[in-house]
Protein backbone atom coordinates (compact mmCIF):
# COMPACT_ATOMS: atom_id res chain seq x y z
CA UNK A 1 65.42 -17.75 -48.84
CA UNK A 2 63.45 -18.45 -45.62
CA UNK A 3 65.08 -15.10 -44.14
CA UNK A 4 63.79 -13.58 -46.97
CA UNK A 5 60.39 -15.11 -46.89
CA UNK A 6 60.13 -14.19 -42.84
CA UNK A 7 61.43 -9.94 -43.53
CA UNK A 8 58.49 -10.04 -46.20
CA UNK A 9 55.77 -11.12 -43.95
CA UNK A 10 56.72 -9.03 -41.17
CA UNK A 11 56.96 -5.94 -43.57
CA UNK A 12 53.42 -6.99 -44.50
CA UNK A 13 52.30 -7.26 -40.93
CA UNK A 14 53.56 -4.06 -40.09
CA UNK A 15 51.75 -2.07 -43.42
CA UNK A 16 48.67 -3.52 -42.65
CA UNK A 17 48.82 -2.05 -39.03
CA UNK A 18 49.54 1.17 -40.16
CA UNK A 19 47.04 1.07 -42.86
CA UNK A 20 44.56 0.01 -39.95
CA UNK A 21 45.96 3.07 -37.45
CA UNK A 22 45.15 5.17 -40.23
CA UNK A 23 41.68 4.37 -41.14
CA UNK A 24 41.29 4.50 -37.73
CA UNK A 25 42.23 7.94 -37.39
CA UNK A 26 39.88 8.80 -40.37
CA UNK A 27 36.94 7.51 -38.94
CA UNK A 28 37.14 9.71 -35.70
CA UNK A 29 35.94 13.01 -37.22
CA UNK A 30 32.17 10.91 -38.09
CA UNK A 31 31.90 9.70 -35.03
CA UNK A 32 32.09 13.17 -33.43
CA UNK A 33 29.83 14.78 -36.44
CA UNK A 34 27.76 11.86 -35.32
CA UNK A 35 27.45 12.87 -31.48
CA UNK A 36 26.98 16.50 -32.28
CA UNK A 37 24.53 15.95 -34.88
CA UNK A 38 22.50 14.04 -32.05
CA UNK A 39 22.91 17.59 -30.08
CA UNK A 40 21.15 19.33 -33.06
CA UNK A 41 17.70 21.74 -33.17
CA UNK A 42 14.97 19.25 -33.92
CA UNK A 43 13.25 20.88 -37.35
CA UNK A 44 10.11 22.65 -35.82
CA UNK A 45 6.48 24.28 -37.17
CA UNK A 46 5.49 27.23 -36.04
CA UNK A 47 2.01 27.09 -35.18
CA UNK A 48 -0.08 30.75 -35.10
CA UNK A 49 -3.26 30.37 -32.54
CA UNK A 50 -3.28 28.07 -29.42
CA UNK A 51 -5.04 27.90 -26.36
CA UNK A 52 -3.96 26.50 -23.45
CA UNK A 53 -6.40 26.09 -20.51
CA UNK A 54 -6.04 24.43 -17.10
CA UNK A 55 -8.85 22.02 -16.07
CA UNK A 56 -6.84 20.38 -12.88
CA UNK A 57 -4.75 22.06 -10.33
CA UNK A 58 -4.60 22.63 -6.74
CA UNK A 59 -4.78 26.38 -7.10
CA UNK A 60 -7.87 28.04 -8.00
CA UNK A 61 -8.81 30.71 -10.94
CA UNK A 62 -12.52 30.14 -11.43
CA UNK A 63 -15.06 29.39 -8.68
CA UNK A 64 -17.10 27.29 -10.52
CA UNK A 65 -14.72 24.43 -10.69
CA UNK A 66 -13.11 22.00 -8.35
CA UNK A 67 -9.70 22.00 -7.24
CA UNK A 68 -7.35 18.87 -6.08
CA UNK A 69 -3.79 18.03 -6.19
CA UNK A 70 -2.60 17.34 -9.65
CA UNK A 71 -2.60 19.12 -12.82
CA UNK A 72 -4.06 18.09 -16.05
CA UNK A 73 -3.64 21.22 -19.48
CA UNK A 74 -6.08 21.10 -22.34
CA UNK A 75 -3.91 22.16 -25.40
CA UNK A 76 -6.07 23.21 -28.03
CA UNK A 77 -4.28 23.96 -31.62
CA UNK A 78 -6.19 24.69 -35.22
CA UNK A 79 -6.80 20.89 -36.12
CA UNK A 80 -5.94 18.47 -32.76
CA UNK A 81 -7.01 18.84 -29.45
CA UNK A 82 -4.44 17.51 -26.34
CA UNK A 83 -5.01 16.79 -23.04
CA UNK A 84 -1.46 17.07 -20.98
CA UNK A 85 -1.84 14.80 -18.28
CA UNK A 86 -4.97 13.82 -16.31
CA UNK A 87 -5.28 14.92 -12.30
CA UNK A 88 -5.74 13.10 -9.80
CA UNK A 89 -9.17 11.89 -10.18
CA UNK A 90 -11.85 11.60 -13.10
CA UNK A 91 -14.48 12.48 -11.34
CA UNK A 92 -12.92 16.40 -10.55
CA UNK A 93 -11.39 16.54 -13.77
CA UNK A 94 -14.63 15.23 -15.77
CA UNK A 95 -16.79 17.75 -13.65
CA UNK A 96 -13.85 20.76 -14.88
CA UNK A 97 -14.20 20.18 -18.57
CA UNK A 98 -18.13 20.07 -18.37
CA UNK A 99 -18.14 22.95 -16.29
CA UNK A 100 -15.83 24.65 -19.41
CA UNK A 101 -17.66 23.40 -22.19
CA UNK A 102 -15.05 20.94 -23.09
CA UNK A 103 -16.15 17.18 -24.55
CA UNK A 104 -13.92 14.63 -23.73
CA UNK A 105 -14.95 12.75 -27.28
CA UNK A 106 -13.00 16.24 -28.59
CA UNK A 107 -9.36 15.42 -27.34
CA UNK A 108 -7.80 13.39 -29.92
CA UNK A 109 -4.40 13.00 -27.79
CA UNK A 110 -3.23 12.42 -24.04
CA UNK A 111 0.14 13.14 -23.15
CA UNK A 112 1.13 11.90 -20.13
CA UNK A 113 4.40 13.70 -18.14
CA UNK A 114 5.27 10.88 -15.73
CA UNK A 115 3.94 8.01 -13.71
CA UNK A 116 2.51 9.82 -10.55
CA UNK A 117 -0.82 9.29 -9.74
CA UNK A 118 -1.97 13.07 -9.43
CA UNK A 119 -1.26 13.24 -13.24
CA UNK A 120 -2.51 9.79 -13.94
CA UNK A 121 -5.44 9.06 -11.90
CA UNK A 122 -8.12 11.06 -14.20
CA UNK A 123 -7.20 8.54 -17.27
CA UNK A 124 -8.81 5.42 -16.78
CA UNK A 125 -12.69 7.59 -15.88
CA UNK A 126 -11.34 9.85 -18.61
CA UNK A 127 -11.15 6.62 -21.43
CA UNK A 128 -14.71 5.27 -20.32
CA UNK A 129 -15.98 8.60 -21.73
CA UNK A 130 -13.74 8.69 -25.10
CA UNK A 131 -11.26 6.25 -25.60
CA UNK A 132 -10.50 6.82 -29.31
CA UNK A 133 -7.01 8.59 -29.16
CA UNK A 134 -3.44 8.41 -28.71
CA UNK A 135 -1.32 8.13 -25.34
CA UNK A 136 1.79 9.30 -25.70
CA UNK A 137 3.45 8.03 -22.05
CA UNK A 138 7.05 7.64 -21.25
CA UNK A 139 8.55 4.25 -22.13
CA UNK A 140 9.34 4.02 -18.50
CA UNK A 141 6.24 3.19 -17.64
CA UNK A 142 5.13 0.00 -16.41
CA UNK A 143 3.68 -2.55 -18.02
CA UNK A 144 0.60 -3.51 -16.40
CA UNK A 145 -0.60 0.64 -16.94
CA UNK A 146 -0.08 0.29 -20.58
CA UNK A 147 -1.89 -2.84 -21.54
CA UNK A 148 -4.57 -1.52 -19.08
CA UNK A 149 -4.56 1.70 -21.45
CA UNK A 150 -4.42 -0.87 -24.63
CA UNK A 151 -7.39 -3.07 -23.14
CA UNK A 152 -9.80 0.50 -23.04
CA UNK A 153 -9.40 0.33 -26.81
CA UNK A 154 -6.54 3.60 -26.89
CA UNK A 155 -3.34 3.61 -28.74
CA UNK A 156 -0.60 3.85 -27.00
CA UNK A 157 2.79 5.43 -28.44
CA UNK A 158 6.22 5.26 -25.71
CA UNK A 159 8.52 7.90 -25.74
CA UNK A 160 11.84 8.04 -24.53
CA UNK A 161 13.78 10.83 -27.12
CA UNK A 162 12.54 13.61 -28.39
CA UNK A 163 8.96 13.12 -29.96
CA UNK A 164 7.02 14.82 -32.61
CA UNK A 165 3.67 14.30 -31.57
CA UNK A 166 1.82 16.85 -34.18
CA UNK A 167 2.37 19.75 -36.36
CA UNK A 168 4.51 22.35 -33.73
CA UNK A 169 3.85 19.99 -30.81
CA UNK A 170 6.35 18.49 -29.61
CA UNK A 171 7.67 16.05 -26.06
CA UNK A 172 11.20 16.56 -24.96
CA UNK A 173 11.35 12.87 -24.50
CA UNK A 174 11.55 11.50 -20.59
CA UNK A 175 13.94 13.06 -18.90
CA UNK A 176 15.78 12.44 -15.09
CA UNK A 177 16.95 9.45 -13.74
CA UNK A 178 14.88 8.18 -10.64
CA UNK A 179 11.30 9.54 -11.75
CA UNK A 180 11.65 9.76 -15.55
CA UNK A 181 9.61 12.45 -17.52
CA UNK A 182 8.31 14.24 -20.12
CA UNK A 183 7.67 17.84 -21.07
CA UNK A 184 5.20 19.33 -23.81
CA UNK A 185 6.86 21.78 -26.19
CA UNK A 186 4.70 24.11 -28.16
CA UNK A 187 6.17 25.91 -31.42
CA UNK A 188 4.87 29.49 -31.43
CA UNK A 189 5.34 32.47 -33.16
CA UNK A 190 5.96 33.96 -30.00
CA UNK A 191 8.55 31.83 -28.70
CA UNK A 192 8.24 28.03 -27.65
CA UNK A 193 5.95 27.28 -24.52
CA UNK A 194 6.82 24.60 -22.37
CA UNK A 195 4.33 22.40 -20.00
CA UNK A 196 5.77 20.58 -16.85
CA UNK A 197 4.11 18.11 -15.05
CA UNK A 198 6.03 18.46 -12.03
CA UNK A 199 9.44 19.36 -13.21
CA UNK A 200 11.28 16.47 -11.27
CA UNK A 201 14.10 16.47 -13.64
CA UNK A 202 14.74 20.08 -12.70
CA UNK A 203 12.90 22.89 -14.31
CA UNK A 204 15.65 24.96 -15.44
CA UNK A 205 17.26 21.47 -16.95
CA UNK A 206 14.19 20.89 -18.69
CA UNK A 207 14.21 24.82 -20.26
CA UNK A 208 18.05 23.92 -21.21
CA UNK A 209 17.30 21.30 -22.96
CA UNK A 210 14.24 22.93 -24.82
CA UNK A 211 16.20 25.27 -26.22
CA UNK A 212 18.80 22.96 -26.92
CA UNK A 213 16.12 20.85 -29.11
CA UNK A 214 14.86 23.62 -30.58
CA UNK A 215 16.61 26.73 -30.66
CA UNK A 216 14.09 28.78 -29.99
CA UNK A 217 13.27 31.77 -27.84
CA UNK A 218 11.35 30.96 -24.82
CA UNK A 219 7.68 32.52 -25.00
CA UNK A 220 5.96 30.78 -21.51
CA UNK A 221 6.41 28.24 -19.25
CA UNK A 222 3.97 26.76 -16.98
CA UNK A 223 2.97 24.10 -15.01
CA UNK A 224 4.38 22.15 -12.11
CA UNK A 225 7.92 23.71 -10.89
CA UNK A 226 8.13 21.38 -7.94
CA UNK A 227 9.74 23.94 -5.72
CA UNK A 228 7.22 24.07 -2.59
CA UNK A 229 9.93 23.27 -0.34
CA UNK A 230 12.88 24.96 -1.84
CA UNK A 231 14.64 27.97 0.46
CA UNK A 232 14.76 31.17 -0.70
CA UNK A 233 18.33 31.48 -1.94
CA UNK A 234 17.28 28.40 -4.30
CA UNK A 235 14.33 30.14 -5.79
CA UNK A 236 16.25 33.24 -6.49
CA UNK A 237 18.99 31.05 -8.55
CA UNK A 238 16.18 29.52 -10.46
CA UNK A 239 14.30 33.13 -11.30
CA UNK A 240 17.97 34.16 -11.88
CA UNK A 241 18.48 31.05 -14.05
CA UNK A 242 14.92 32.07 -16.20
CA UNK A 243 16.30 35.47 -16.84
CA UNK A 244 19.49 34.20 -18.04
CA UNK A 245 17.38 31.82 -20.51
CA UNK A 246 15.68 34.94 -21.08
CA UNK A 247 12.05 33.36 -20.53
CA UNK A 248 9.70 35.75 -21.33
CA UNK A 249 6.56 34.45 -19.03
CA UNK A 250 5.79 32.50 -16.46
CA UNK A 251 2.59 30.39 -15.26
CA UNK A 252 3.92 28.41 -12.06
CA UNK A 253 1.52 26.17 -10.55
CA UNK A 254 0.25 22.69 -8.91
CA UNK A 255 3.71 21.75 -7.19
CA UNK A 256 5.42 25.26 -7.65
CA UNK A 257 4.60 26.51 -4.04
CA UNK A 258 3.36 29.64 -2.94
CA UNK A 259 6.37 31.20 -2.19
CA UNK A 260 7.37 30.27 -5.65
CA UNK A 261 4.46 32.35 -7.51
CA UNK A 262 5.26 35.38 -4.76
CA UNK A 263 9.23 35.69 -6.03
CA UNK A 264 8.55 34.87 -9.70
CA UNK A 265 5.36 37.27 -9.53
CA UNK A 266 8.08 40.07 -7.57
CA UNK A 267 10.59 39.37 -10.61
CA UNK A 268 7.82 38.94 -13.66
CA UNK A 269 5.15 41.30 -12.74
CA UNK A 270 2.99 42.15 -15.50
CA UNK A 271 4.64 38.49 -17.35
CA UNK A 272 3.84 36.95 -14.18
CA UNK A 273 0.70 34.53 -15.22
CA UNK A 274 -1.76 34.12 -11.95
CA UNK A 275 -2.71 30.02 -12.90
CA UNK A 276 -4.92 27.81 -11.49
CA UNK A 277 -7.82 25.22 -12.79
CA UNK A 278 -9.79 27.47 -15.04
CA UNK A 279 -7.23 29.33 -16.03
CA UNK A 280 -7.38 30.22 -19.96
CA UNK A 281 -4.17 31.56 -22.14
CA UNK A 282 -4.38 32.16 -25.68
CA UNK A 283 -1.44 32.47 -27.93
């Protein structure tokens, strides 16, 4: 009887760990539908009329303003008003936006791309003038700057995926490893535009991954390329790499380098955007 008893309880044992290799084997397929749903477009608005105007750079488009090294992008869109990162200083970049008839007390958001101080260093003169809006910063950042930000009255949102920050505006959440970052993403009916800071992630990772976000066509993409020092070979893979992402313009500036803007301008021609601090595109 106690033979019996024992064969029965093994029998059991050896059900229940098939029933368990089973389930197991069941389960699998979600966790894969759940990694690749992770991989899918974030749902995007298109948005019709934008303009995009540069109020800091180190490169020069209108002689009435200041240049200095750092770049700061006013976005403006039918009901908000962004200002993608700051300069270097308030005092240029405050001078810029008088200068181009823009009112601080207008921007309703700041998006900052990453911790360096030419994109930072125009916030904290920037906040004594209007300090009612929104910060969107990578969560990366440290401490001590974002309780500063908090104790100048502004709300501060950290980003470290994907963001939807308003109606067809949108930050690919940070991105790299040493010097994390963010990019702005702007749904068009052209195509999506993307802002870099300074592209330290990698520029062409940082178009991959728009597209990967979105699926979407790119329209533009400007801002910092941080190529200044690359060879030439390198900067023909990268134009080489934008054609193959079929990227229909370019606006290289700030950290791009000037033999950058000569080989994308030799590739791009008339799609080859000339920017610099007073430099206005409307979509």
């Amino acid at each position: 009887m106690k033979k019996i008893y024992i064969f029965l309880v093994i029998i059991f044992l050896i059900l229940l760990i098939i029933l368990s290799l089973n389930f197991q084997e069941k389960e699998r397929p979600k966790e894969k539908n759940t990694k690749e749903a992770g991989k899918m477009a974030i749902e995007i608005e298109k948005l019709k009329n934008i303009t995009l105007t540069t109020v800091y750079d180190n490169y020069l488009t209108n002689q009435k303003l200041k240049t200095g090294w750092g770049f700061s992008c006013l976005v403006e869109t039918k009901d908000k008003t962004l200002l993608f990162d700051t300069g270097a200083d308030s005092e240029t970049l405050l001078y810029n936006m008088e200068k181009l008839k823009i009112k601080p007390e207008d921007v309703d958001i700041i998006v900052l791309s990453h911790i360096h101080q030419d994109h930072i260093g125009g916030l904290s003169g920037f906040l004594e003038k209007n300090s009612n809006v929104i910060v969107y910063l990578p969560e990366s950042f440290p401490a001590n700057f974002k309780n500063d930000i908090k104790a100048r009255k502004a709300r501060v949102i950290e980003v470290n995926n994907a963001t939807r920050i308003i109606e067809g505006v949108y930050s690919t959440g940070q991105l790299g490893t040493f010097i994390k970052e963010q990019s702005l993403l702007i749904a068009t009916e052209k195509g999506l535009v993307i802002i870099t800071g300074c592209a330290h992630p990698g520029i062409v990772n940082i178009i991959e991954k728009a597209k990967q976000l979105t699926n979407q066509d790119i329209y533009l993409v400007m801002g910092g390329f941080h190529l200044s020092s690359a060879r030439d070979s390198k900067l023909h893979e990268i134009i080489n790499s934008f054609r193959k992402l079929e990227v229909e313009k370019v606006a290289p500036c700030h950290c791009s380098g000037n033999r950058c803007r000569e080989l994308f301008e030799q590739e791009y021609k008339d799609n080859f955007v000339s920017n610099g601090v007073g430099k206005i595109i409307e979509i």
